[in-house]
PDB file of N, CA and C in Angstrom:
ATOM      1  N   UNK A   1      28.267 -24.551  -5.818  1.00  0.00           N
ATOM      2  CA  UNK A   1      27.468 -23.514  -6.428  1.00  0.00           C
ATOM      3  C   UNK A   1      26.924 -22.617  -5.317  1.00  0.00           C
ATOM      4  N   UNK A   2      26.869 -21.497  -5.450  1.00  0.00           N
ATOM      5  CA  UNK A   2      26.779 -20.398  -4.244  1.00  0.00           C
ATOM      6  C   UNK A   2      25.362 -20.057  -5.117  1.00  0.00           C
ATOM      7  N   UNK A   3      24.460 -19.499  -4.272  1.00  0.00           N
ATOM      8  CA  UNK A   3      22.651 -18.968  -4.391  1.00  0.00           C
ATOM      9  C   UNK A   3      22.552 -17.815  -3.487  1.00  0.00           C
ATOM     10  N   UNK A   4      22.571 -16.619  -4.657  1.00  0.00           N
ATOM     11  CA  UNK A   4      22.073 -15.032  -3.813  1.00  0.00           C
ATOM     12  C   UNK A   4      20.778 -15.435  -3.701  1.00  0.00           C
ATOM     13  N   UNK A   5      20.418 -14.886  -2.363  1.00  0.00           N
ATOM     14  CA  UNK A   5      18.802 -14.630  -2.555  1.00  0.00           C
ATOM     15  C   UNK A   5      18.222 -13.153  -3.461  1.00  0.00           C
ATOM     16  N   UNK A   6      17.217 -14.069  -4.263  1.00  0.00           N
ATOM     17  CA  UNK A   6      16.612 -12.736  -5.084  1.00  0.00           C
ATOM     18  C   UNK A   6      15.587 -11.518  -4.027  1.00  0.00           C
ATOM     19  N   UNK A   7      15.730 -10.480  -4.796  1.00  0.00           N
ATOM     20  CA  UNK A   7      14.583  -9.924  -3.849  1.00  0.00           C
ATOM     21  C   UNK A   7      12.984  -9.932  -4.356  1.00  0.00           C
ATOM     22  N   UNK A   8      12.181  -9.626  -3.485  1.00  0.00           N
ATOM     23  CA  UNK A   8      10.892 -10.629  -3.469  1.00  0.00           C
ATOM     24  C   UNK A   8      10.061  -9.882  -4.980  1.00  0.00           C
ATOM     25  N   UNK A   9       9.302 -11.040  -5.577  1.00  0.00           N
ATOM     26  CA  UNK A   9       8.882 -10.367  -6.709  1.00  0.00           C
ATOM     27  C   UNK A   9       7.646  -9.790  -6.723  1.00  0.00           C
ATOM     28  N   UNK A  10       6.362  -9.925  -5.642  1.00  0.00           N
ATOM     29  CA  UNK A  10       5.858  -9.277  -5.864  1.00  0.00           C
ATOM     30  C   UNK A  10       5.610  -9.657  -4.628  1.00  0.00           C
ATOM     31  N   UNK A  11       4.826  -8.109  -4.365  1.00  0.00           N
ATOM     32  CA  UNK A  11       4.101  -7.509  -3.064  1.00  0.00           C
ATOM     33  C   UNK A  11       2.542  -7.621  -3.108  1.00  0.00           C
ATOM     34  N   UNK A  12       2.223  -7.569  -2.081  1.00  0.00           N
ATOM     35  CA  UNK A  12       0.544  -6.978  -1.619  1.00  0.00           C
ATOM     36  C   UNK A  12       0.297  -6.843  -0.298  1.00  0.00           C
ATOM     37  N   UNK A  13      -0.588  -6.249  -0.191  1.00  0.00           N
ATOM     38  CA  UNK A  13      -1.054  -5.677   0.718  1.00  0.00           C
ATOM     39  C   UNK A  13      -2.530  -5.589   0.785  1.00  0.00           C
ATOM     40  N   UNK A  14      -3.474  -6.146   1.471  1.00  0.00           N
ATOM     41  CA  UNK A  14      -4.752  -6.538   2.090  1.00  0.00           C
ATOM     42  C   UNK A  14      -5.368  -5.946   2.723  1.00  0.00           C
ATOM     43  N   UNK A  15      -6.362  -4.539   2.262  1.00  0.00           N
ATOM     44  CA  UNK A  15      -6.886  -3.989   3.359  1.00  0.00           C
ATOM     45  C   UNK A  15      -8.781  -4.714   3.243  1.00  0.00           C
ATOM     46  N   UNK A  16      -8.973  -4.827   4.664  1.00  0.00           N
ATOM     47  CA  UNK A  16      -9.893  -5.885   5.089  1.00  0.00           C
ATOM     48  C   UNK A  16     -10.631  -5.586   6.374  1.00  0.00           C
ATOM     49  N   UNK A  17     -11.969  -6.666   6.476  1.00  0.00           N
ATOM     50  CA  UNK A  17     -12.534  -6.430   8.080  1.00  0.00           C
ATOM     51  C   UNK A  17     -11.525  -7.266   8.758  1.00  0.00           C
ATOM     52  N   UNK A  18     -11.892  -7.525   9.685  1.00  0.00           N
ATOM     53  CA  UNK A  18     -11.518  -8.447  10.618  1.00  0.00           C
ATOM     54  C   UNK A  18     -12.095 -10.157  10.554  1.00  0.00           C
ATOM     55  N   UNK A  19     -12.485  -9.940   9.787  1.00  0.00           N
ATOM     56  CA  UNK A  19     -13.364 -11.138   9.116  1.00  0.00           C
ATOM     57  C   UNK A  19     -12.813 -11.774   8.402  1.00  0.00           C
ATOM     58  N   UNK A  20     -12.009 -11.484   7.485  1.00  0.00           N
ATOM     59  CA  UNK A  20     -11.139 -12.057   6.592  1.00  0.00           C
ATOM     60  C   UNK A  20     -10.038 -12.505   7.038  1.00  0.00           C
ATOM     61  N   UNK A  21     -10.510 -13.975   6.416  1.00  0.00           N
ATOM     62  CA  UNK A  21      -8.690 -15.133   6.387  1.00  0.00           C
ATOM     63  C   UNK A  21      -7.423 -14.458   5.568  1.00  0.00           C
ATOM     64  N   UNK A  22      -6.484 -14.458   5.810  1.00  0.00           N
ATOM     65  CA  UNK A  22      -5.407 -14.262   5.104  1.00  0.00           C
ATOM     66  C   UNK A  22      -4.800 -15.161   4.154  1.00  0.00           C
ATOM     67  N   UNK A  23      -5.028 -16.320   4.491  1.00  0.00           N
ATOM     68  CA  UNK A  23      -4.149 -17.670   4.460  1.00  0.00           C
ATOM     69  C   UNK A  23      -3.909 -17.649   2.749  1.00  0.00           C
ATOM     70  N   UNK A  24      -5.363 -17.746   1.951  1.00  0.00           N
ATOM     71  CA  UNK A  24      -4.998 -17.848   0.833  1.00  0.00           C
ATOM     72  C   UNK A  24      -3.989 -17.283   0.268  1.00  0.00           C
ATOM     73  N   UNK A  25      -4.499 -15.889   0.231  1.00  0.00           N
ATOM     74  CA  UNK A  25      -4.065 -14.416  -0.752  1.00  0.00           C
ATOM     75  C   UNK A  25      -2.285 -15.062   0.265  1.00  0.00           C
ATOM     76  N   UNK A  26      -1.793 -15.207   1.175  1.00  0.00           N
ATOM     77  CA  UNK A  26      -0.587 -15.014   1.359  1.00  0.00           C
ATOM     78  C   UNK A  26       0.089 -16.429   1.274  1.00  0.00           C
ATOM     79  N   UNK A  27      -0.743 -17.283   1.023  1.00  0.00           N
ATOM     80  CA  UNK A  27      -0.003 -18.540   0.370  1.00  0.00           C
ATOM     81  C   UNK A  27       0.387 -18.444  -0.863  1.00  0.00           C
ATOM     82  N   UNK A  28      -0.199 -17.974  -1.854  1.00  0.00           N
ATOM     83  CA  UNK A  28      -0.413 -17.647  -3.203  1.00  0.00           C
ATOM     84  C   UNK A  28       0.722 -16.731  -3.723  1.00  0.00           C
ATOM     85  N   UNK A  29       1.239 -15.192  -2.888  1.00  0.00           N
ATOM     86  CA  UNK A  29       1.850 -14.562  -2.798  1.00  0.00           C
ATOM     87  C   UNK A  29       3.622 -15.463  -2.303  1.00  0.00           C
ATOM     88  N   UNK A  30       3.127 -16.202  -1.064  1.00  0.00           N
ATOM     89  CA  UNK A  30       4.526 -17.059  -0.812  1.00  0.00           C
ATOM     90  C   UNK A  30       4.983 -17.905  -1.650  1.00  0.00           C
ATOM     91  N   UNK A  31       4.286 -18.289  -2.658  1.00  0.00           N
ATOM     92  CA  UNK A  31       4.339 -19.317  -3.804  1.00  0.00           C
ATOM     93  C   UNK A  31       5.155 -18.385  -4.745  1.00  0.00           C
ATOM     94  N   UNK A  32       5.086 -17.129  -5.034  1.00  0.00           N
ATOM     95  CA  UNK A  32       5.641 -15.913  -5.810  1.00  0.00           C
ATOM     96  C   UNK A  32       7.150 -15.524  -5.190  1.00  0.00           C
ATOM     97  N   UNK A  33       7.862 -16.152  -3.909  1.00  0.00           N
ATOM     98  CA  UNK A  33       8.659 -15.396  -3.364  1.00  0.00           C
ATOM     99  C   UNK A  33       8.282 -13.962  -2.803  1.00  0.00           C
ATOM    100  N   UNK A  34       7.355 -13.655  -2.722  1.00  0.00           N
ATOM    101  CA  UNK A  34       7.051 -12.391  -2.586  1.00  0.00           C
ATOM    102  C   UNK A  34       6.426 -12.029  -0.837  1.00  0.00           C
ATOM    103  N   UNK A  35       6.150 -10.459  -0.575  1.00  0.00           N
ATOM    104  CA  UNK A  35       5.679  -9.853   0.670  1.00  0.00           C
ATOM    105  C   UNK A  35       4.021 -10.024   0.984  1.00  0.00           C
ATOM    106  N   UNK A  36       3.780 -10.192   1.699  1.00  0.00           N
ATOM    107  CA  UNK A  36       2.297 -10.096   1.893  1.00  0.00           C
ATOM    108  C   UNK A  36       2.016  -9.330   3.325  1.00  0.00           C
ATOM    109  N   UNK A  37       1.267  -8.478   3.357  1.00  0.00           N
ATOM    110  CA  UNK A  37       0.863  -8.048   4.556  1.00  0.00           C
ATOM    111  C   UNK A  37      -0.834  -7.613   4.542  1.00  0.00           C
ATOM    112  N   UNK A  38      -1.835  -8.237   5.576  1.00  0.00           N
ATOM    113  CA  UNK A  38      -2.866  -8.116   5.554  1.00  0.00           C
ATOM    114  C   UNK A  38      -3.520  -6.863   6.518  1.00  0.00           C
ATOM    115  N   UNK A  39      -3.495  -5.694   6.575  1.00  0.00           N
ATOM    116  CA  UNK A  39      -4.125  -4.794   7.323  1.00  0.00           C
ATOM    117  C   UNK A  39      -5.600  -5.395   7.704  1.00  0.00           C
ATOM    118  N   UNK A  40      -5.686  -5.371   9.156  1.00  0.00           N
ATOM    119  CA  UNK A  40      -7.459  -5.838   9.715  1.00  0.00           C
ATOM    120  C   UNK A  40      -7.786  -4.351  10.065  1.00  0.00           C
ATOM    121  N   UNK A  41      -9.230  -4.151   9.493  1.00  0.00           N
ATOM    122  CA  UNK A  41      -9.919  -3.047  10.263  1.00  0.00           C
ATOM    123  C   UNK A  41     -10.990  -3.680  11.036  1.00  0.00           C
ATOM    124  N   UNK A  42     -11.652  -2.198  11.594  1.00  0.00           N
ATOM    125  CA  UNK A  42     -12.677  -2.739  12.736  1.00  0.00           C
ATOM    126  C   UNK A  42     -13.864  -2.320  11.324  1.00  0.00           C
ATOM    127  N   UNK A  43     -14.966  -3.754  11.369  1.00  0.00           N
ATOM    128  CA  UNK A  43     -16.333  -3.245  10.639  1.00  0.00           C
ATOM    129  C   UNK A  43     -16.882  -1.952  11.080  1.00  0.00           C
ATOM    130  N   UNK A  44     -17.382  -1.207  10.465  1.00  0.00           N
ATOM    131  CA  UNK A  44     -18.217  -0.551  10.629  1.00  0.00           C
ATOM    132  C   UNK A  44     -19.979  -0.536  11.033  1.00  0.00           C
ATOM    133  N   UNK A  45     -20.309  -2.175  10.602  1.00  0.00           N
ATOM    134  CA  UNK A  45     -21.518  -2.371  10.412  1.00  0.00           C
ATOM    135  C   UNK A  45     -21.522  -3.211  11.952  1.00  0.00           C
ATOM    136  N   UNK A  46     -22.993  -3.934  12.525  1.00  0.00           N
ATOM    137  CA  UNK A  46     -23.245  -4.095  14.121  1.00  0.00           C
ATOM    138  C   UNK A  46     -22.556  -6.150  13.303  1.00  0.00           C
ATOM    139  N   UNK A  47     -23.040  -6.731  12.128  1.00  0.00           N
ATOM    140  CA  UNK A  47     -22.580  -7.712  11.545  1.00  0.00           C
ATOM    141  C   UNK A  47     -21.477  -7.701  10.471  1.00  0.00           C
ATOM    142  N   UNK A  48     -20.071  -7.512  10.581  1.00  0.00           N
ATOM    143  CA  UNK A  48     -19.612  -6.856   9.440  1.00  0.00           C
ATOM    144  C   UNK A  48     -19.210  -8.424   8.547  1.00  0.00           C
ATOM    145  N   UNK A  49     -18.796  -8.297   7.130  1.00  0.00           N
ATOM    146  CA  UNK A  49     -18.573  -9.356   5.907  1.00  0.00           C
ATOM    147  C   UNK A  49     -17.059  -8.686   5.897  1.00  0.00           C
ATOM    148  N   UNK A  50     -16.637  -9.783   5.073  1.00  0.00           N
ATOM    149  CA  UNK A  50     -15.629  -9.748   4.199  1.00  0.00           C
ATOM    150  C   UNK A  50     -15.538  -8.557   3.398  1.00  0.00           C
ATOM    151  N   UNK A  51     -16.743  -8.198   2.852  1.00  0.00           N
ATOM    152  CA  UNK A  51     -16.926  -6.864   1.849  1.00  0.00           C
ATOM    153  C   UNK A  51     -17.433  -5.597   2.692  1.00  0.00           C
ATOM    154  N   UNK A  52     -17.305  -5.724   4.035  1.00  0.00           N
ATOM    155  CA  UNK A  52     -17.707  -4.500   4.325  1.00  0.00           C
ATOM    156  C   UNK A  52     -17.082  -3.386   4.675  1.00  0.00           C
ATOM    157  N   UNK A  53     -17.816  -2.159   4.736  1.00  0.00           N
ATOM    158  CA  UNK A  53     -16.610  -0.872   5.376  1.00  0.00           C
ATOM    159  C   UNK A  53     -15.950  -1.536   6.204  1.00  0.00           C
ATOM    160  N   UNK A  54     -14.975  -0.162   6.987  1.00  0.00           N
ATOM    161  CA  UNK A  54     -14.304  -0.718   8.062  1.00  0.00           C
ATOM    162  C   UNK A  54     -13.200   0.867   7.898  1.00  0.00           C
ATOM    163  N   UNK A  55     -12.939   0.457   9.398  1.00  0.00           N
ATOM    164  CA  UNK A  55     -11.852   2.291   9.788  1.00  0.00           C
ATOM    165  C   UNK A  55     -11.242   0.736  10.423  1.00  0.00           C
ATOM    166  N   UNK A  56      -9.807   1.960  10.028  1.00  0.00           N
ATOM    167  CA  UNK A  56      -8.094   1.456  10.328  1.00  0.00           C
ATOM    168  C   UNK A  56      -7.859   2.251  10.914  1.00  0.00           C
ATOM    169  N   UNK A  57      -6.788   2.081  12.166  1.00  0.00           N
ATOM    170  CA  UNK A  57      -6.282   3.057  12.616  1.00  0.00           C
ATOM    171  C   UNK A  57      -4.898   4.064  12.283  1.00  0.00           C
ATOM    172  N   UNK A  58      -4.804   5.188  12.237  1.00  0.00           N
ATOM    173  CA  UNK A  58      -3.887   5.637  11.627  1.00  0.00           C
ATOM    174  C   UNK A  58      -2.157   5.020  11.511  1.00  0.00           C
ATOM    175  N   UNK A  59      -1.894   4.466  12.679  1.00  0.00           N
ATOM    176  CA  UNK A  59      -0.415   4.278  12.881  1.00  0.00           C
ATOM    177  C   UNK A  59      -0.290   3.125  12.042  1.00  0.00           C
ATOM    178  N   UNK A  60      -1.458   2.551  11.601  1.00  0.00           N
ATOM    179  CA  UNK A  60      -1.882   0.476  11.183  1.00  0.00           C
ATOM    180  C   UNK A  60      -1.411   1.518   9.456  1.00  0.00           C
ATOM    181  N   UNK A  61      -1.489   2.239   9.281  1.00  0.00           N
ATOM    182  CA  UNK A  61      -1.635   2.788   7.632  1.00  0.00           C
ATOM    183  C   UNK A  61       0.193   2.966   7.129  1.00  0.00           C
ATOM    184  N   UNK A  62       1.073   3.001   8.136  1.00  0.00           N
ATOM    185  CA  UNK A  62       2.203   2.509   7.505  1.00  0.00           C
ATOM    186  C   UNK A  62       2.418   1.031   6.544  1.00  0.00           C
ATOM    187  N   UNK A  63       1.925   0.611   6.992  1.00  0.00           N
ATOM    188  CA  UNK A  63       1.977  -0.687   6.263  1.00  0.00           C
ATOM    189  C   UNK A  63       1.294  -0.770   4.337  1.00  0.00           C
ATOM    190  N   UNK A  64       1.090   0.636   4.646  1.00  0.00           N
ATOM    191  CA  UNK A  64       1.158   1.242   2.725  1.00  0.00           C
ATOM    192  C   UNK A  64       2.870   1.500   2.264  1.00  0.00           C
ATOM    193  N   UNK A  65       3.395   2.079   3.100  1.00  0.00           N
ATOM    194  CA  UNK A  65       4.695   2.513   3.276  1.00  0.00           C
ATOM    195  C   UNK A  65       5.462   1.162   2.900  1.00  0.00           C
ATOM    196  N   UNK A  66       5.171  -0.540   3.387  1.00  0.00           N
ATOM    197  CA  UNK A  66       6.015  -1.241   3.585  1.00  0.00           C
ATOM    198  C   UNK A  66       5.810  -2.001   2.086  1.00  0.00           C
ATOM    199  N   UNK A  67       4.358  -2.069   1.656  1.00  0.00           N
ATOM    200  CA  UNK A  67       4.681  -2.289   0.072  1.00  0.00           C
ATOM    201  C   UNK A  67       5.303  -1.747  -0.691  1.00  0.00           C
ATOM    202  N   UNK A  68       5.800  -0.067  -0.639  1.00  0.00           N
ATOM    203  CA  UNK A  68       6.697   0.401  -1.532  1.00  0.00           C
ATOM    204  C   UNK A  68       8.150  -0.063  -1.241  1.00  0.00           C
ATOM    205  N   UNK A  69       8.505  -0.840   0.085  1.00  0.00           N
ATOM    206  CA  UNK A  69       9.661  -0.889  -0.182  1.00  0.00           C
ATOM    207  C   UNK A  69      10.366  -0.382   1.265  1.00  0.00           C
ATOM    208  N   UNK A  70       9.705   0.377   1.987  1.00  0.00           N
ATOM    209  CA  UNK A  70      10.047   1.100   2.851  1.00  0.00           C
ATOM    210  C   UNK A  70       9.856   0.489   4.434  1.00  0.00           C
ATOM    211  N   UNK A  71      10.644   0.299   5.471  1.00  0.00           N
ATOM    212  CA  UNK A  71       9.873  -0.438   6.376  1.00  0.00           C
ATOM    213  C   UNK A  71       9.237   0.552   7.175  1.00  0.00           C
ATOM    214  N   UNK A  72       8.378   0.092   7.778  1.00  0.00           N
ATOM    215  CA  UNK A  72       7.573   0.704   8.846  1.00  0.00           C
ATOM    216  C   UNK A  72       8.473   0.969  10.730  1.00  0.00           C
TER     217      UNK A  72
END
């Protein structure tokens, strides 16, 4: 019996501080066959959270590009 690989069923993409684990959200996603990619920004705040602002740097913003499908 011969097995194509399917292509992946679902995507995400993680925009975040630097604070945030990945592990779950992309275990969860690997459990799906699927892409995961976590963008880290820098906080904005002097203590930043999980929930806080945060600036990305421009070239880091392809990785919108790679959930549609497209590589970076």
């Amino acid at each position: 019996m011969r097995s194509t690989p399917r292509p992946p069923s679902d995507s995400a993409l993680s925009l975040a501080t630097e604070t945030m684990n990945h592990d779950y959200l992309y275990d969860l996603v690997g459990l799906k066959g699927g892409r995961y990619r976590g963008l880290q920004g820098r906080g904005v705040e002097t203590s930043p959270t999980i929930g806080s602002d945060f600036e990305a740097d421009v070239p880091h913003l392809r990785d919108l590009a790679w959930l549609h499908g497209d590589t970076p």
